[in-house]
Protein backbone atom coordinates (compact mmCIF):
# COMPACT_ATOMS: atom_id res chain seq x y z
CA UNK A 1 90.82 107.27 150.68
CA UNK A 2 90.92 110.13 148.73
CA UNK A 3 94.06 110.73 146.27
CA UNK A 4 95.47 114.54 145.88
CA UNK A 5 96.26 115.00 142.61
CA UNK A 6 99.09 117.25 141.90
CA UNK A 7 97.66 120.37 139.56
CA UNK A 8 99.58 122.97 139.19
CA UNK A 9 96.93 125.22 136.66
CA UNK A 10 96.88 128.18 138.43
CA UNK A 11 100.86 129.39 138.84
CA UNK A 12 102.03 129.91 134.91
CA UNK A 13 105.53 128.45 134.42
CA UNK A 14 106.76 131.73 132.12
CA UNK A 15 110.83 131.11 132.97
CA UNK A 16 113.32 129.72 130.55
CA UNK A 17 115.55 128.74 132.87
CA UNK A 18 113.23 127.05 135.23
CA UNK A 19 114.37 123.23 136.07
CA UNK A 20 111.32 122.00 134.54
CA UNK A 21 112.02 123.54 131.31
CA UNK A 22 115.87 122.61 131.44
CA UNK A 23 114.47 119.06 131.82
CA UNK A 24 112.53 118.72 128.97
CA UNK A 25 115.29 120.25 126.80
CA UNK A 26 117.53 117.34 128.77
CA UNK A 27 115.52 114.51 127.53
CA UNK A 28 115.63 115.37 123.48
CA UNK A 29 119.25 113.48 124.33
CA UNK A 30 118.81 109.66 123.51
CA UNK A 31 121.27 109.20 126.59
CA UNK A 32 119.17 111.18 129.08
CA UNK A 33 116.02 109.24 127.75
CA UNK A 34 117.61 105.72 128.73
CA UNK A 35 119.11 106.85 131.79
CA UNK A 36 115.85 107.88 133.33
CA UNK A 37 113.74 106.09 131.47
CA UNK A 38 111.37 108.73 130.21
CA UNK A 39 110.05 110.24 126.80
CA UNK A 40 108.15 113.42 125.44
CA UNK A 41 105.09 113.35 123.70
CA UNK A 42 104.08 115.74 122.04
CA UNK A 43 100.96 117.19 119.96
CA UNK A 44 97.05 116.13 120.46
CA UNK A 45 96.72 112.80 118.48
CA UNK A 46 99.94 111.01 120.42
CA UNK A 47 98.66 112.28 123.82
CA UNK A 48 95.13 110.81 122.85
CA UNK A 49 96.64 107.35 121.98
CA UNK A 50 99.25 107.29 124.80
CA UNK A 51 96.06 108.27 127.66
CA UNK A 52 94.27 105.73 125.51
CA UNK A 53 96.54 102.87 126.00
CA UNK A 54 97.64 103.23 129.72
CA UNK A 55 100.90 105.12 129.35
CA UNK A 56 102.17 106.64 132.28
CA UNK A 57 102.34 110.22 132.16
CA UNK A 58 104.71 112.13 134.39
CA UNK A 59 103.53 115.92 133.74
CA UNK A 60 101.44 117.30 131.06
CA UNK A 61 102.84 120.71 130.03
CA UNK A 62 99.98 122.84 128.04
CA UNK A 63 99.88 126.09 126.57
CA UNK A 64 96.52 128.04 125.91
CA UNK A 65 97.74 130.13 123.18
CA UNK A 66 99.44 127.28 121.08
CA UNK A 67 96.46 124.90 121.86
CA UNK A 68 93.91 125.40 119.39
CA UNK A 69 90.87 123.79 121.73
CA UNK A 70 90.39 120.27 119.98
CA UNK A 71 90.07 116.97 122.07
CA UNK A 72 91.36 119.48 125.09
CA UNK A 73 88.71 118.86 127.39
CA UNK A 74 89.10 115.00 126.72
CA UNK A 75 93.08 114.96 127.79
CA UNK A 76 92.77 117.21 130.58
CA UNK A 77 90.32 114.80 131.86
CA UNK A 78 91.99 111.83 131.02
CA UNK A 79 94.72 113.65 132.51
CA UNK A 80 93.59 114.35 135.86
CA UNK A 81 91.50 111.05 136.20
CA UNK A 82 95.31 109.69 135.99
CA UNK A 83 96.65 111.94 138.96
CA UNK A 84 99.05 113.44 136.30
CA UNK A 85 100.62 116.47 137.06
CA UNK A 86 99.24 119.47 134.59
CA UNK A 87 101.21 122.69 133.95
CA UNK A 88 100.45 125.61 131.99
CA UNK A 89 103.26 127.28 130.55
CA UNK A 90 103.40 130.64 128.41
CA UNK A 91 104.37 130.60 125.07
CA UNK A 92 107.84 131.38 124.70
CA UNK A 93 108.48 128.43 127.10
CA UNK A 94 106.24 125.98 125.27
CA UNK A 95 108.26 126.62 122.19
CA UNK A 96 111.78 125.77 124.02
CA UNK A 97 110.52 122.70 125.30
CA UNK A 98 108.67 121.88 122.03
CA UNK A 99 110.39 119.41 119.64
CA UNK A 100 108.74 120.06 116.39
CA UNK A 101 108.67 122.84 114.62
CA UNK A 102 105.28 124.26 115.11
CA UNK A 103 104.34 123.39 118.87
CA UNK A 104 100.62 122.41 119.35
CA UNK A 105 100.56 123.31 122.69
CA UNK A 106 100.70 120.17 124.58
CA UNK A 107 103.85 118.21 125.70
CA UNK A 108 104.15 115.63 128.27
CA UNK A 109 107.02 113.70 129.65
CA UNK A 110 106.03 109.69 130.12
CA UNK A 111 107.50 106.74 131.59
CA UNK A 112 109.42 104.51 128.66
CA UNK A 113 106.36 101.60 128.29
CA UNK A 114 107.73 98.09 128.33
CA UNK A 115 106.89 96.35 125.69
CA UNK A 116 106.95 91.87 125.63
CA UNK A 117 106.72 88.85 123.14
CA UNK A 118 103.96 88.18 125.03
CA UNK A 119 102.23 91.17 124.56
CA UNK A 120 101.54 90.01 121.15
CA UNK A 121 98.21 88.30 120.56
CA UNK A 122 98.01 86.51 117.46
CA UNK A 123 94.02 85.37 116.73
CA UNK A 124 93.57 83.76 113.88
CA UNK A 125 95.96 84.15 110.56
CA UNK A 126 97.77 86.91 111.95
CA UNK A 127 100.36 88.86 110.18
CA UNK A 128 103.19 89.99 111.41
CA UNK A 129 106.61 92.38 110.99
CA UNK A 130 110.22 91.60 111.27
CA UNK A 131 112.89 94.19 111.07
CA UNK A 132 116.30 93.90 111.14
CA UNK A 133 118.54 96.52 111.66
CA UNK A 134 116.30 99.24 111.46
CA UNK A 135 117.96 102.79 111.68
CA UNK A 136 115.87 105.40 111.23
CA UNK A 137 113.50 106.46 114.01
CA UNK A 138 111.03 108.23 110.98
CA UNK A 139 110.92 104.55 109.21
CA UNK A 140 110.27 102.69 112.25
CA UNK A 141 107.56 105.57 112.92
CA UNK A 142 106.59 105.28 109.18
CA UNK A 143 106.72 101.25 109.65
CA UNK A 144 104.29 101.25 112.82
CA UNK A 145 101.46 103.43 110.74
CA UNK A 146 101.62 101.07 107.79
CA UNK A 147 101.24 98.05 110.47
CA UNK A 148 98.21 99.62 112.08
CA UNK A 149 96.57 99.83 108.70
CA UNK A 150 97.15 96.91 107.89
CA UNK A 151 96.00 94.75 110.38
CA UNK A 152 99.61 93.49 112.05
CA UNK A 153 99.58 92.03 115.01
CA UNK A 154 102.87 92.82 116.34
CA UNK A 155 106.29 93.51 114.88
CA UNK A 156 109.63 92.14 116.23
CA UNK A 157 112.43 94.48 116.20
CA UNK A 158 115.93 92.52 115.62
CA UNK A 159 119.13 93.81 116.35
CA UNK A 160 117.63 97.28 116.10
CA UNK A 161 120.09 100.20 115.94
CA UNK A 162 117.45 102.94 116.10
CA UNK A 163 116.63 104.99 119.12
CA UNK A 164 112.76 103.75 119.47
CA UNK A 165 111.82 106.06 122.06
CA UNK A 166 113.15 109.45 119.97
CA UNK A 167 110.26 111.86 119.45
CA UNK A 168 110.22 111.40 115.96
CA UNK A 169 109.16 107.89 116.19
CA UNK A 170 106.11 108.80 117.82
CA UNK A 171 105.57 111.60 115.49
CA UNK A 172 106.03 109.01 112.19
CA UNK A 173 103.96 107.12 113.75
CA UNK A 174 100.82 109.22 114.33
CA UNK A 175 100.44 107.91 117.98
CA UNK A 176 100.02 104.12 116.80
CA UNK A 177 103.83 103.85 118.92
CA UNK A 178 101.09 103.38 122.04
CA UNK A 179 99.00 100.81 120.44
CA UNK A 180 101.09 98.70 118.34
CA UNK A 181 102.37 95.68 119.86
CA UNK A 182 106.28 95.58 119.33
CA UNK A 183 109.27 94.30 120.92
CA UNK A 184 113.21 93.96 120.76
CA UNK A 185 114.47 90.32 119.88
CA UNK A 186 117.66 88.38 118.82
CA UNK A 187 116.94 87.06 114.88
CA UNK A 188 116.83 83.54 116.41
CA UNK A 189 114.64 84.21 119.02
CA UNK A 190 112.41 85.78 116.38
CA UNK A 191 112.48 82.79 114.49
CA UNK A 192 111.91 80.52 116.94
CA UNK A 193 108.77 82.55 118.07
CA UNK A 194 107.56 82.53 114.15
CA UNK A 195 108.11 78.40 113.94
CA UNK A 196 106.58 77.91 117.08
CA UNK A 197 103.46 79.94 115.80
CA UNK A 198 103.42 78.17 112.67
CA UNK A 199 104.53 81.55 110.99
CA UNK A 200 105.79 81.14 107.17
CA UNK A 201 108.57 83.93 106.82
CA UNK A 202 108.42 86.23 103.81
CA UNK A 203 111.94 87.93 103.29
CA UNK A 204 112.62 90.83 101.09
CA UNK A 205 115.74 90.57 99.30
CA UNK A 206 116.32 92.69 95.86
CA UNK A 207 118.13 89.70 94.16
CA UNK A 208 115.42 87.08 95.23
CA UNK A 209 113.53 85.40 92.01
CA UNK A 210 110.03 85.34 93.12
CA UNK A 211 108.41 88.89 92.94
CA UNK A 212 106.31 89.41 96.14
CA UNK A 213 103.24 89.48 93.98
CA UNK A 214 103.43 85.48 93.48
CA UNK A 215 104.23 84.68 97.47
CA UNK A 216 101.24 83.40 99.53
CA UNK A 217 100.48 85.78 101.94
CA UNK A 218 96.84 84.60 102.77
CA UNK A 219 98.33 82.45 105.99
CA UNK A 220 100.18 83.14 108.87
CA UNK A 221 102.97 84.68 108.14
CA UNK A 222 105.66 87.04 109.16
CA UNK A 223 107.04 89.56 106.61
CA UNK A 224 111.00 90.20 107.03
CA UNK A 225 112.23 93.43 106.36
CA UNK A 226 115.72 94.62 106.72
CA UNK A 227 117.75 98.29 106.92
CA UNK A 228 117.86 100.84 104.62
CA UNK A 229 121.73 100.37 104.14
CA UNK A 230 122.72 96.77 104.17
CA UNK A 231 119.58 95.06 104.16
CA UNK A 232 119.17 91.52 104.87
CA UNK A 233 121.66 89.83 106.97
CA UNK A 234 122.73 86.23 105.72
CA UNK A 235 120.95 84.98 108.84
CA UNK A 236 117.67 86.25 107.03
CA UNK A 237 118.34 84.88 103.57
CA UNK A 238 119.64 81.50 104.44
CA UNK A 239 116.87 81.29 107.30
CA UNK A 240 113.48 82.29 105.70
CA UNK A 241 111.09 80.25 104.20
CA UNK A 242 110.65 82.24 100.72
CA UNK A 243 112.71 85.38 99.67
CA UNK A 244 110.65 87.97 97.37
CA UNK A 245 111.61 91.02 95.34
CA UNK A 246 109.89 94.36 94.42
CA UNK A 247 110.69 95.01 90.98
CA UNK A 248 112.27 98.49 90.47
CA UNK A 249 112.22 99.84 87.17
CA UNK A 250 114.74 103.01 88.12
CA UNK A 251 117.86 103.55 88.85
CA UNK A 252 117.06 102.75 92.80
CA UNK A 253 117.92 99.19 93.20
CA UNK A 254 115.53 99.84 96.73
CA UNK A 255 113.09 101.15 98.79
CA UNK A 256 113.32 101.94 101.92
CA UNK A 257 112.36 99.85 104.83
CA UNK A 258 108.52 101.86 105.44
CA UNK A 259 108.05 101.96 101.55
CA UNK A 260 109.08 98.23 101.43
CA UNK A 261 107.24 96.90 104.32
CA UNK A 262 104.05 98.83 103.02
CA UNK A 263 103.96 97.27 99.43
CA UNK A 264 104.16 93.69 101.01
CA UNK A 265 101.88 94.15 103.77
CA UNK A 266 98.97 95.61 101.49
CA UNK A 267 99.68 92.80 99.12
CA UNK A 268 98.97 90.62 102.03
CA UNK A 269 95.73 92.93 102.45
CA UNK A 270 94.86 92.10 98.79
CA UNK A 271 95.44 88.61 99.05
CA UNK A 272 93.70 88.22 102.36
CA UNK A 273 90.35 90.09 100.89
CA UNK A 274 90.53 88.30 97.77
């Protein structure tokens, strides 16, 4: 059996106040996005990793004369291999629906993916993420690029108070949202998961004794990282194996939580090559 795929190239969506466009503009709202459980993506690189790593596209919106040509061919393929709708819009209604700044052109609206614990394979040594608390949508963004490079195998999100799905996540994140293993857990679930995985726990805590340079990262482990206001709850600190420090020589008695988790995790890099 044949399946009709449902192109719309030839018609050019030019109205502002089309229902399409009012939709897209709907779903910048962190309510909107949970009741219907949809996102936006938006430039070339997140649509890559998104087609890449099975995400369910709803529509693709494109523009020609935002669109400057690269990897198009490959995501309208991908696309339309994927029975996704495709729409071309003009330009003035590519940059309402756009949410950065300077639209490339392509925008699509997704279904949420579902991420599990279970989704996370470990292999051998792995290294994992813990954040508590997180707040920011650009640090957990920031946080899921410095994972990928790294070599993380998943990161557990604890009693997160950022909206994970916001655009600027994915944006932070340079498309490795899609391909990073993550998922929401309670702080004891999370440790549970790390115990029964034989996972040594790594906190960061500014008053902690041991600088992160002399912790033994070369195992399993699981580095704990908490918000950029309160940091580490007392669950955290009383609960870890080891707390560390990173010395600050300023004024700053912190980084934040994507500055933090990247000095540990590429000390764990180090450690690991060495």
């Amino acid at each position: 059996m044949k399946l009709k795929t449902p192109l719309h190239e030839i018609n050019l969506l030019s109205s502002l106040k089309n229902p399409r466009v009012k939709e897209v503009v709907r779903l910048r709202k962190r309510s909107e996005r949970d009741k219907s459980q949809l996102m936006l993506i938006e430039g070339r690189r997140e649509l890559e990793e998104a087609l890449k790593n099975g995400v369910k596209l709803k529509t693709l919106y494109v523009c020609k004369s935002l669109f400057n040509g690269r990897g198009q061919k490959d995501i309208l393929s991908s696309a339309r291999q994927q029975g996704v709708e495709i729409i071309f819009v003009n330009e003035p209604v590519a940059c309402k629906m756009a949410y950065r700044d300077k639209p490339e052109g392509l925008l699509a609206v997704a279904m949420q993916p579902v991420k599990r614990l279970e989704d996370i394979s470990l292999g051998r040594s792995p290294l994992i993420v813990i954040l508590e608390g997180i707040e920011k949508p650009g640090n957990l963004g920031a946080v899921l690029r410095v994972a990928d490079g790294a070599g993380v195998k998943g990161i557990l999100l604890c009693d997160c108070a950022t909206d994970i799905y916001n655009p600027n996540t994915i944006r932070a994140s340079l498309g490795t949202f899609f391909s990073m293993p993550f998922t929401q857990v309670s702080s004891s679930e999370a440790l549970r998961w790390c115990k029964q995985n034989g996972l040594y726990t790594v906190a960061a805590a500014p008053g902690a004794d041991i600088a992160y340079t002399q912790a033994d990262f070369s195992g399993p482990c699981a580095v704990v990282i908490g918000s950029e206001d309160r940091g580490l709850s007392r669950f955290w600190l009383d609960k870890a194996d080891i707390k560390v420090s990173i010395p600050m020589q300023g004024r700053a008695d912190s980084l934040n939580a994507a500055v933090s988790t990247a000095v540990l995790l590429y000390e764990a890099v180090r450690q690991r090559k060495a």
